[in-house]
C-alpha atoms as a PDB file:
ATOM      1  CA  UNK A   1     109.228  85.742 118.598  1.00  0.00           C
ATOM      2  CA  UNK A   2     106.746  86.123 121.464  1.00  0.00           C
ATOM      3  CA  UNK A   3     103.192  87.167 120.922  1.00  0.00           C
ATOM      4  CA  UNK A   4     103.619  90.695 122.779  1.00  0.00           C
ATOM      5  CA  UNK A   5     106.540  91.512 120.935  1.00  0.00           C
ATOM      6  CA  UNK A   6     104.390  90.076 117.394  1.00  0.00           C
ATOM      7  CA  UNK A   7     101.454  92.558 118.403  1.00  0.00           C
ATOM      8  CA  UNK A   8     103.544  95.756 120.187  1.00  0.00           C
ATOM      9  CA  UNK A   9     105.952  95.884 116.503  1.00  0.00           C
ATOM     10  CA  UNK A  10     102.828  95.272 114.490  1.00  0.00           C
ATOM     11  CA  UNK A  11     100.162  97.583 115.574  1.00  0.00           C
ATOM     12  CA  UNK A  12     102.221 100.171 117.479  1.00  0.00           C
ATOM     13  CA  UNK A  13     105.526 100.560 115.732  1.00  0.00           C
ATOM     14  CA  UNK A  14     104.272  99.344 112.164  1.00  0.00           C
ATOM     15  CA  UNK A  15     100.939 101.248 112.318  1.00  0.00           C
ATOM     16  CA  UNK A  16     102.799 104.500 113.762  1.00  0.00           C
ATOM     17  CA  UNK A  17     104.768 104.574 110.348  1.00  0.00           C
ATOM     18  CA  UNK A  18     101.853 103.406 107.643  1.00  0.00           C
ATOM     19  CA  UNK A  19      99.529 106.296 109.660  1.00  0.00           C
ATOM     20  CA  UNK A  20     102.321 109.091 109.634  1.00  0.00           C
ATOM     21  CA  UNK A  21     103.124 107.826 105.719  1.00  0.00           C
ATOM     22  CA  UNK A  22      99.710 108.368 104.827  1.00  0.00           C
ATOM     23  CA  UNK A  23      99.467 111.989 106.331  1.00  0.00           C
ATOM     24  CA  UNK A  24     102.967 113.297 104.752  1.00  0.00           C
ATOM     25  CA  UNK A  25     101.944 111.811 101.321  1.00  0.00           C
ATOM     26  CA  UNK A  26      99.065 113.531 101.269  1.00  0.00           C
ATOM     27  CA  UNK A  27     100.697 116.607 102.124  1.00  0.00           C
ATOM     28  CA  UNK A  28     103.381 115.833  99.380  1.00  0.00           C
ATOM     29  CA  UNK A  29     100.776 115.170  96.734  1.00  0.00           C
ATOM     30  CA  UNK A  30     101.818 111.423  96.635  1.00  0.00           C
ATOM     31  CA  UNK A  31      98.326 110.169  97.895  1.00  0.00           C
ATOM     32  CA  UNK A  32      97.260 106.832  96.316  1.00  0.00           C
ATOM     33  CA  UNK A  33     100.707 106.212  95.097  1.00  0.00           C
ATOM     34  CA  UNK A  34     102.258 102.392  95.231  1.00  0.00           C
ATOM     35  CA  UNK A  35     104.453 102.722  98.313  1.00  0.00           C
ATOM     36  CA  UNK A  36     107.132 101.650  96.152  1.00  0.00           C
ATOM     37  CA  UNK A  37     107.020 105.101  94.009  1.00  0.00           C
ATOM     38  CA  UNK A  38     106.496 106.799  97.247  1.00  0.00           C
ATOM     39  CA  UNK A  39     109.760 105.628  98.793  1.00  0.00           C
ATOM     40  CA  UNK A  40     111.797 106.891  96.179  1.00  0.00           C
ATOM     41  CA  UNK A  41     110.313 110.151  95.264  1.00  0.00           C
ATOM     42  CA  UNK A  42     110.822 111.202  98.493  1.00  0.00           C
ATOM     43  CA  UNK A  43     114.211 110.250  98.269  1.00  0.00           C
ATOM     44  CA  UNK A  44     114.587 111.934  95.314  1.00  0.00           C
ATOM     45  CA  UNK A  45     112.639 114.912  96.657  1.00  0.00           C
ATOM     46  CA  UNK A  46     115.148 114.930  99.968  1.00  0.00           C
ATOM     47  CA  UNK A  47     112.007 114.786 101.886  1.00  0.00           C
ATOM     48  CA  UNK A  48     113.668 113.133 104.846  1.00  0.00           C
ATOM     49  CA  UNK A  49     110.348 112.902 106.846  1.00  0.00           C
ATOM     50  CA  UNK A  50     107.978 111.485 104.157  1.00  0.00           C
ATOM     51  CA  UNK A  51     110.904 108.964 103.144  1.00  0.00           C
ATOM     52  CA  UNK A  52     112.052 107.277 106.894  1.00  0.00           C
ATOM     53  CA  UNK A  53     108.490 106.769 107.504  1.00  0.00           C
ATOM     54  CA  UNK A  54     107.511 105.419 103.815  1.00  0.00           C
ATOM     55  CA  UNK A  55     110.683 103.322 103.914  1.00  0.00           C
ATOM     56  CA  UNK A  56     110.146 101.961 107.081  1.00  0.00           C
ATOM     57  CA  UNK A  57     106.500 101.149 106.573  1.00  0.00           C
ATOM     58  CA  UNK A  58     107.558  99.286 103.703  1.00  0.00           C
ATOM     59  CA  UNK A  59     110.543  97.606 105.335  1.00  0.00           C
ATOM     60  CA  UNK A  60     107.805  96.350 108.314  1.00  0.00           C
ATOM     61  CA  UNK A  61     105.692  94.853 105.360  1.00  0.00           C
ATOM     62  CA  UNK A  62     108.312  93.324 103.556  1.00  0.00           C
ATOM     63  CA  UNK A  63     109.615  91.548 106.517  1.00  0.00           C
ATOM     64  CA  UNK A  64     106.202  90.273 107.399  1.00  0.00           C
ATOM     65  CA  UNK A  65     106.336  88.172 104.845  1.00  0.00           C
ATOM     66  CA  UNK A  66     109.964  87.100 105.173  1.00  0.00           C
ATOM     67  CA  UNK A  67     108.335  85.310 108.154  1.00  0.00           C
ATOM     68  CA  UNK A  68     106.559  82.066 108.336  1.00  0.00           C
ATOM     69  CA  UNK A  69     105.531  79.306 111.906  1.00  0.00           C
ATOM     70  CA  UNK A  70     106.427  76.251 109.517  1.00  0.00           C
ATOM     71  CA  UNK A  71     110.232  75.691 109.820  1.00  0.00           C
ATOM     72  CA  UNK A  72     111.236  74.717 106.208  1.00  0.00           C
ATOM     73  CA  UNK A  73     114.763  75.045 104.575  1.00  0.00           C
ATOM     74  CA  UNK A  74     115.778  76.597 101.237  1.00  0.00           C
ATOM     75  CA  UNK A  75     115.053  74.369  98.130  1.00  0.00           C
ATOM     76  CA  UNK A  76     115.727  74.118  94.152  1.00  0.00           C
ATOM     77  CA  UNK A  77     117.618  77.198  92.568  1.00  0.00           C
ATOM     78  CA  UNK A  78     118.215  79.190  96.191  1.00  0.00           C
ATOM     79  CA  UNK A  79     119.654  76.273  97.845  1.00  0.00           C
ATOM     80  CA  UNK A  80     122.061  76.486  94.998  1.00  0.00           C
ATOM     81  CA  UNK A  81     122.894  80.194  95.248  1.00  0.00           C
ATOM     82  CA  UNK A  82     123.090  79.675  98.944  1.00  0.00           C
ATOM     83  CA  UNK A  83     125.975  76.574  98.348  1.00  0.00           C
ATOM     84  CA  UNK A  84     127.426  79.018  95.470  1.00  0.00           C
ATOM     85  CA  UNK A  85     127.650  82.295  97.199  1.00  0.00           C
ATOM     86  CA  UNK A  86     128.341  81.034 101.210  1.00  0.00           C
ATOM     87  CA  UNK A  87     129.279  77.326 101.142  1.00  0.00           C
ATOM     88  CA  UNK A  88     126.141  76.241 102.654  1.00  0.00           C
ATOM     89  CA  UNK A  89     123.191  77.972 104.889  1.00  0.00           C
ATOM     90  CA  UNK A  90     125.062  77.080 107.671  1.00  0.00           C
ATOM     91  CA  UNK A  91     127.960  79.331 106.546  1.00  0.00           C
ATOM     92  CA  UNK A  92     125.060  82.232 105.574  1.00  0.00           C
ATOM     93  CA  UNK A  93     123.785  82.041 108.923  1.00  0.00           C
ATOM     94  CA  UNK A  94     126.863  82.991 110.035  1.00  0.00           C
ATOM     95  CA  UNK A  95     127.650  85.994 107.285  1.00  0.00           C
ATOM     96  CA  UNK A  96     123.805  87.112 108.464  1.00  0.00           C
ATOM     97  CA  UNK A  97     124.549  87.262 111.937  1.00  0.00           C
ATOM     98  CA  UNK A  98     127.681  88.577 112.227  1.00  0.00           C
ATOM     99  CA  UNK A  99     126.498  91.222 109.690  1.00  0.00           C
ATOM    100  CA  UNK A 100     123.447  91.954 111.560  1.00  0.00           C
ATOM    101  CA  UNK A 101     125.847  92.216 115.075  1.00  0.00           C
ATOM    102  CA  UNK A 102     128.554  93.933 113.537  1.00  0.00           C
ATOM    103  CA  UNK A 103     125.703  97.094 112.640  1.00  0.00           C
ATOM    104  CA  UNK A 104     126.044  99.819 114.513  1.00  0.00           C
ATOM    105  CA  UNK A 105     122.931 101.049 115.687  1.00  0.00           C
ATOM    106  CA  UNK A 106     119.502 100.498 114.189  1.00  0.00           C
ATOM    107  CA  UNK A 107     118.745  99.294 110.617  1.00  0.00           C
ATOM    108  CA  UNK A 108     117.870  95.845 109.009  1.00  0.00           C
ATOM    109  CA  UNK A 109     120.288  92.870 107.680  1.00  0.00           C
ATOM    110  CA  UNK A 110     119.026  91.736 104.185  1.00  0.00           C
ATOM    111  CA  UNK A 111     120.005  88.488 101.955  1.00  0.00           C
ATOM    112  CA  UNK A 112     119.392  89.881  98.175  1.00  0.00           C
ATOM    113  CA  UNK A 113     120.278  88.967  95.019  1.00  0.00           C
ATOM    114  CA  UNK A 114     122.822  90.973  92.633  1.00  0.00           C
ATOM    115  CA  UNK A 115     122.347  89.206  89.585  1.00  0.00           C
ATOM    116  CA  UNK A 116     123.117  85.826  89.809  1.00  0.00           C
ATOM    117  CA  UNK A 117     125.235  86.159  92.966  1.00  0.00           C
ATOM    118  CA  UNK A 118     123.908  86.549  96.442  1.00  0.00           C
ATOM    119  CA  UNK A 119     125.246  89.159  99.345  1.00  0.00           C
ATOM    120  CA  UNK A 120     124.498  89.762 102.902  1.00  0.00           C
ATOM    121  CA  UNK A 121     124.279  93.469 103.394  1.00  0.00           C
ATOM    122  CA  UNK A 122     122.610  96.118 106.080  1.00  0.00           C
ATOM    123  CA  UNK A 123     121.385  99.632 106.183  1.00  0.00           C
ATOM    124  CA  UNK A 124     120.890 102.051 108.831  1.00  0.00           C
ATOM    125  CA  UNK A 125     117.663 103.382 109.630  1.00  0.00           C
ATOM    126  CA  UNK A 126     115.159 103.348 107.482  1.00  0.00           C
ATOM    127  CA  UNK A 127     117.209 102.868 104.593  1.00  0.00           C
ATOM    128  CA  UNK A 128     116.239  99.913 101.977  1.00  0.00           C
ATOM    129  CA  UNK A 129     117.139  98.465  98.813  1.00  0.00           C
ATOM    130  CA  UNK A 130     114.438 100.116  97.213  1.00  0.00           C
ATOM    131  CA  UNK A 131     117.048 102.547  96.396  1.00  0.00           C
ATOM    132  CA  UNK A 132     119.765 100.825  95.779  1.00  0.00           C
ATOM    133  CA  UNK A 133     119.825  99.735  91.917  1.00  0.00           C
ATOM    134  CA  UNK A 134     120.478  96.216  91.049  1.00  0.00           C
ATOM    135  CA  UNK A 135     120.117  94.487  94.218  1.00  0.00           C
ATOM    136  CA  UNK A 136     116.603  92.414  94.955  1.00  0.00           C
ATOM    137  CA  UNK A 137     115.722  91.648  98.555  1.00  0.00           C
ATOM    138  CA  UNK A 138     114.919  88.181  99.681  1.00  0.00           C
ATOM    139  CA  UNK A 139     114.869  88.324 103.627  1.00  0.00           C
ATOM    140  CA  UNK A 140     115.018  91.256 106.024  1.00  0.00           C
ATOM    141  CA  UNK A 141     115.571  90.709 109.909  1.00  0.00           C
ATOM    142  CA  UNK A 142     115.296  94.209 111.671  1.00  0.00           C
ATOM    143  CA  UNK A 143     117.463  95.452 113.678  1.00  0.00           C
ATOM    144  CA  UNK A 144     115.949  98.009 115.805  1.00  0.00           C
ATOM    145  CA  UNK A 145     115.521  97.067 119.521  1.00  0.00           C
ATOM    146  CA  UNK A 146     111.933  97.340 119.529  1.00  0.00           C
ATOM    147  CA  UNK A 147     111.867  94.001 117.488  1.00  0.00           C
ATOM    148  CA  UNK A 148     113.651  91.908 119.955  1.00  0.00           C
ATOM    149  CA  UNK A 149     114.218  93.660 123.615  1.00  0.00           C
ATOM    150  CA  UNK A 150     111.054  92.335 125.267  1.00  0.00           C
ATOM    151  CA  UNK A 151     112.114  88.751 124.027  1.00  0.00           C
ATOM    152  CA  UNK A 152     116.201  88.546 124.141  1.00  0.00           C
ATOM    153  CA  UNK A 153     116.656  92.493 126.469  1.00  0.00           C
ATOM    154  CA  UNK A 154     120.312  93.553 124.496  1.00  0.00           C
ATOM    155  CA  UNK A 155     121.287  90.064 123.329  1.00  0.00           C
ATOM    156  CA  UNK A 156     120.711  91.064 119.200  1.00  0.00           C
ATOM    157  CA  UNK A 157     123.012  88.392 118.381  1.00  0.00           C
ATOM    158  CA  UNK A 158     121.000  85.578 119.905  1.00  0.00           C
ATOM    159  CA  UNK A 159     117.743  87.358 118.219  1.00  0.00           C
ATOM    160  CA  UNK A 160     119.263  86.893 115.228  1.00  0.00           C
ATOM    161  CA  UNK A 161     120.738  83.170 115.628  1.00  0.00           C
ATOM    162  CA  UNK A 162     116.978  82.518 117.401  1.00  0.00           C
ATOM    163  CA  UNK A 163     114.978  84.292 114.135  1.00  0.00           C
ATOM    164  CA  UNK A 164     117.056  82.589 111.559  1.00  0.00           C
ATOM    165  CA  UNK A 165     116.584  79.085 112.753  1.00  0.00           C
ATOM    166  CA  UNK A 166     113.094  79.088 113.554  1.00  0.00           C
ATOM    167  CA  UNK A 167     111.468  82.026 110.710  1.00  0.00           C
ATOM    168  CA  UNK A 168     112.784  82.820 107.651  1.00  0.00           C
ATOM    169  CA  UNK A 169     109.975  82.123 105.038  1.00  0.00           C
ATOM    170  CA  UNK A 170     112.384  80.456 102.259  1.00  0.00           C
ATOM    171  CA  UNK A 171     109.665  80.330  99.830  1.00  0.00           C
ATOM    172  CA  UNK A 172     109.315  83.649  99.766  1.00  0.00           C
ATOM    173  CA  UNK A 173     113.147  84.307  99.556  1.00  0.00           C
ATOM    174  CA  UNK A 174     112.641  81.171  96.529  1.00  0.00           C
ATOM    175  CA  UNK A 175     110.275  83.631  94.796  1.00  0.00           C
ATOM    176  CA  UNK A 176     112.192  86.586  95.236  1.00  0.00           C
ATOM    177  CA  UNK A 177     114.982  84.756  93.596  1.00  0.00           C
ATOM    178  CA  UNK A 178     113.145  83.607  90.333  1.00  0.00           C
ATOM    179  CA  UNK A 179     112.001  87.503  89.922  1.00  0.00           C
ATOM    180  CA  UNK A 180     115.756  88.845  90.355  1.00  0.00           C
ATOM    181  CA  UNK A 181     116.556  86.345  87.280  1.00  0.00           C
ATOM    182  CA  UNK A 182     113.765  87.235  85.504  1.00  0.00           C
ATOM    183  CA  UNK A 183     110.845  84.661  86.362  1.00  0.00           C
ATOM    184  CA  UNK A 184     108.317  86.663  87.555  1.00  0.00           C
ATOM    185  CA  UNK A 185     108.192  90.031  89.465  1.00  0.00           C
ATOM    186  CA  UNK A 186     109.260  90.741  92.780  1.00  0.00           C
ATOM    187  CA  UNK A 187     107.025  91.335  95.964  1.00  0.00           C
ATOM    188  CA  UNK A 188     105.362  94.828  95.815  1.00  0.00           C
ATOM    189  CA  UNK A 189     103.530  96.511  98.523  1.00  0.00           C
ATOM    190  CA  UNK A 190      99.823  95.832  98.650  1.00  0.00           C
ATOM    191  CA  UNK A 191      98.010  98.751  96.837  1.00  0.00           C
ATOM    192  CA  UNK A 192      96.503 101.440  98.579  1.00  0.00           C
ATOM    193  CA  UNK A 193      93.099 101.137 100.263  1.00  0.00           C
ATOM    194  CA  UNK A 194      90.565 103.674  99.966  1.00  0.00           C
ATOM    195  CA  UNK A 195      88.907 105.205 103.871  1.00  0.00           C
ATOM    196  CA  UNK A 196      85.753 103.634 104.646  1.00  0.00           C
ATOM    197  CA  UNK A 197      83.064 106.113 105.665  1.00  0.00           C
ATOM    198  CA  UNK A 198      83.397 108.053 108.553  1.00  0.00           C
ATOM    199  CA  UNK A 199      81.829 106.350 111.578  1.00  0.00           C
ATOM    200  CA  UNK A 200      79.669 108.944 112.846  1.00  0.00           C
ATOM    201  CA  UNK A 201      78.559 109.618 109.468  1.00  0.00           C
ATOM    202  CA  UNK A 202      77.534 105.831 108.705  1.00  0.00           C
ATOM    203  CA  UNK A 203      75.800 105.724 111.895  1.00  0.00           C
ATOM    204  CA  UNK A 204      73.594 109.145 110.948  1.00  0.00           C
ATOM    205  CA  UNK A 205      72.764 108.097 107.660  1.00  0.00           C
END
């Protein structure tokens, strides 16, 4: 993943949904909420607006950190769901890709946990598996074209052969894991940040 594409997803496209999430919640009365809570109330709610841009702000973050520069391979317990579940990560590779290819139009590709058992799924949009009981994300690739046409134009399945071998933080995914089964407690949005002080009114006092 280039540098321009890095920077144009993260501080236009990423920013563009955090800033518009921040002004609907408000509106909504969900200021100050855990993302988390404010996904799915405005699911429940219908709110279609407040829950594409809450969902996809929180899709963005999650998939940072699905992301790492060192090239590693999965270890311990996931390697074992991997060999369980696919045959191998050479066989899950394939299951992601294809999956990821085989979605029409935009959306992510997810590896999550069901239990004990592992599945290769996708959503559309800004859907997530926040909403979707039972299932525990441990790696997102997105879908949309803005996260891969300045690098690989319309080729999304050579994104996605390209991002698998070279990203995928298995760590993280190893983590993710242990909370599904009940070691520890799955990655949650950082909490809400209070506004600094309004430039011009810093500067006068």
């Amino acid at each position: 993943m280039s540098e321009d594409t890095l920077r144009f997803h993260h501080d236009k496209h990423h920013k563009a949904y955090v800033d518009k999430t921040n002004t609907l919640a408000k509106n909504a009365g969900l200021e100050g909420r855990p993302l988390e809570d404010v996904v799915r109330e405005a699911r429940k709610r219908g709110d279609a607006g407040l829950f594409n841009n809450a969902a996809q702000a929180w899709n963005h973050a999650f998939f940072w950190q699905c992301m790492t520069p060192d090239k590693s391979r999965p270890s311990g317990a996931l390697a074992q769901a991997i060999d369980q579940a696919f045959g191998g990560l050479d066989d899950l590779k394939k299951a992601f890709v294809n999956e990821g290819v085989a979605h029409f139009g935009s959306g992510w590709v997810w590896l999550a946990a069901e239990g004990e058992a592992l599945k290769v799924l996708s959503t559309h949009d800004a859907d997530d598996l926040l909403i979707q009981q039972g299932l525990t994300p441990l790696l997102v690739c997105d879908l949309w074209e803005h996260a891969y046409y300045l690098d690989h134009k319309n080729d999304r399945k050579g994104f996605l052969e390209a991002w698998f071998d070279a990203l995928p933080n298995w760590e993280f995914a190893g983590w993710q894991l242990a909370a599904a089964q009940g070691r520890g407690e799955p990655w949650r949005h950082p909490a809400p940040q209070a506004a600094g002080p309004d430039l011009k009114t810093a500067r006068a006092g």
